[in-house]
Protein backbone atom coordinates (compact mmCIF):
# COMPACT_ATOMS: atom_id res chain seq x y z
CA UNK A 1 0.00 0.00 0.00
CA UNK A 2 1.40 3.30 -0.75
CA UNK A 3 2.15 5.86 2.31
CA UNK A 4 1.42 8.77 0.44
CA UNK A 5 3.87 10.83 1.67
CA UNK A 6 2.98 14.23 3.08
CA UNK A 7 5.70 16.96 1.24
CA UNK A 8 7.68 17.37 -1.48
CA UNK A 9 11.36 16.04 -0.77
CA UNK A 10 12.80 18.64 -2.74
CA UNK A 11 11.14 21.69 -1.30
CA UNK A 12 9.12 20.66 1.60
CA UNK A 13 5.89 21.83 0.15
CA UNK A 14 2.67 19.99 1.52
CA UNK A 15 1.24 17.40 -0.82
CA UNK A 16 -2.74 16.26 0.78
CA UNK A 17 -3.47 12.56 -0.17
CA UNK A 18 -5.32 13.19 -2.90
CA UNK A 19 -3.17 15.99 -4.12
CA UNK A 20 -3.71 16.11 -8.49
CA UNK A 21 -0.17 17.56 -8.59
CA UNK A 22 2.08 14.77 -6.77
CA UNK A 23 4.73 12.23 -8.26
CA UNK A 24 6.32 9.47 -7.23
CA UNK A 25 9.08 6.74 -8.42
CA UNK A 26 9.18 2.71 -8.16
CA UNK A 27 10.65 3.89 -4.01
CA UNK A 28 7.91 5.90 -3.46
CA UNK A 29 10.20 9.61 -3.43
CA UNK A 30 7.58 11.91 -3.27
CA UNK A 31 7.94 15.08 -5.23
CA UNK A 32 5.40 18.32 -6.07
CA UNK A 33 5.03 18.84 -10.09
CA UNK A 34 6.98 22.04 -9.85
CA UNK A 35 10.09 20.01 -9.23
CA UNK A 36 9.34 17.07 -11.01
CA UNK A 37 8.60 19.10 -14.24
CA UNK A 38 11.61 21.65 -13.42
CA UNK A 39 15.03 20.76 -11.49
CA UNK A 40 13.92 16.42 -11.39
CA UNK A 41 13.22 16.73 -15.35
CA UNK A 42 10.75 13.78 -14.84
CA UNK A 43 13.71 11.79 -13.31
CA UNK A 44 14.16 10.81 -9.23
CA UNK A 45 17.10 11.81 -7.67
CA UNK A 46 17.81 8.86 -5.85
CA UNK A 47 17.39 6.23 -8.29
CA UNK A 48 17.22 7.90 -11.38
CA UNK A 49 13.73 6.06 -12.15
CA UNK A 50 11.28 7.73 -14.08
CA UNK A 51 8.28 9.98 -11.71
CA UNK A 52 4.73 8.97 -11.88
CA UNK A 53 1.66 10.90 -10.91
CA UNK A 54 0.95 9.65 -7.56
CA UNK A 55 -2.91 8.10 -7.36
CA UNK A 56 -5.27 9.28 -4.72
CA UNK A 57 -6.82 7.23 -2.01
CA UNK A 58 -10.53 7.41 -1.63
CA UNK A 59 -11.56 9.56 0.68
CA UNK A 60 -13.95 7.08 2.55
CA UNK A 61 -10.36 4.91 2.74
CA UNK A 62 -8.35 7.52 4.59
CA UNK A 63 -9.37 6.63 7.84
CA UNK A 64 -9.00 3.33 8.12
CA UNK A 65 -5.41 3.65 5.70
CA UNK A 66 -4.16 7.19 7.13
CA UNK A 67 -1.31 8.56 5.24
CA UNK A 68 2.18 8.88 6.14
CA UNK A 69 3.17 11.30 8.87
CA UNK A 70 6.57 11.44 8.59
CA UNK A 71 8.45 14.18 6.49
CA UNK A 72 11.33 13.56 4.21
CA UNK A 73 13.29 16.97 2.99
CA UNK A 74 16.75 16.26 1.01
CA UNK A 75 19.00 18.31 2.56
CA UNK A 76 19.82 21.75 -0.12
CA UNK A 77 16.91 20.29 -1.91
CA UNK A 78 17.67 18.77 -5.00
CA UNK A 79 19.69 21.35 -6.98
């Protein structure tokens, strides 16, 4: 099951669980569509896989699978 992380890991910025705009790779990296479309070029940092857009949990699911918690912020970002 996915965690659906809650930020960006390049800039921090918030990402809800059924955000339109989030992507992630095969790891699960999480990553807002500014920085997958500009610095990532469609590409993750850490593995160099390709970014997906990140599918939404149903809302009537979120209670009983709550998404992640914990934040994960590359140091510098990802210059």
């Amino acid at each position: 099951m996915l965690e659906l992380r809650p930020n960006c890991e390049c800039c921090g910025t918030e990402l809800c669980p059924d955000a339109a705009d989030a992507w992630i790779c095969s790891f699960e990296c999480t990553y807002c569509g500014d920085c997958q479309r500009g610095v990532l070029a469609g590409r993750c940092p850490n593995c160099t896989g390709d970014l997906q857009r990140r599918p939404a949990r149903p809302a009537h699911l979120l209670a009983k699978y709550p998404p992640a918690t914990r934040r994960i912020v590359k140091e510098g970002g990802c210059a």
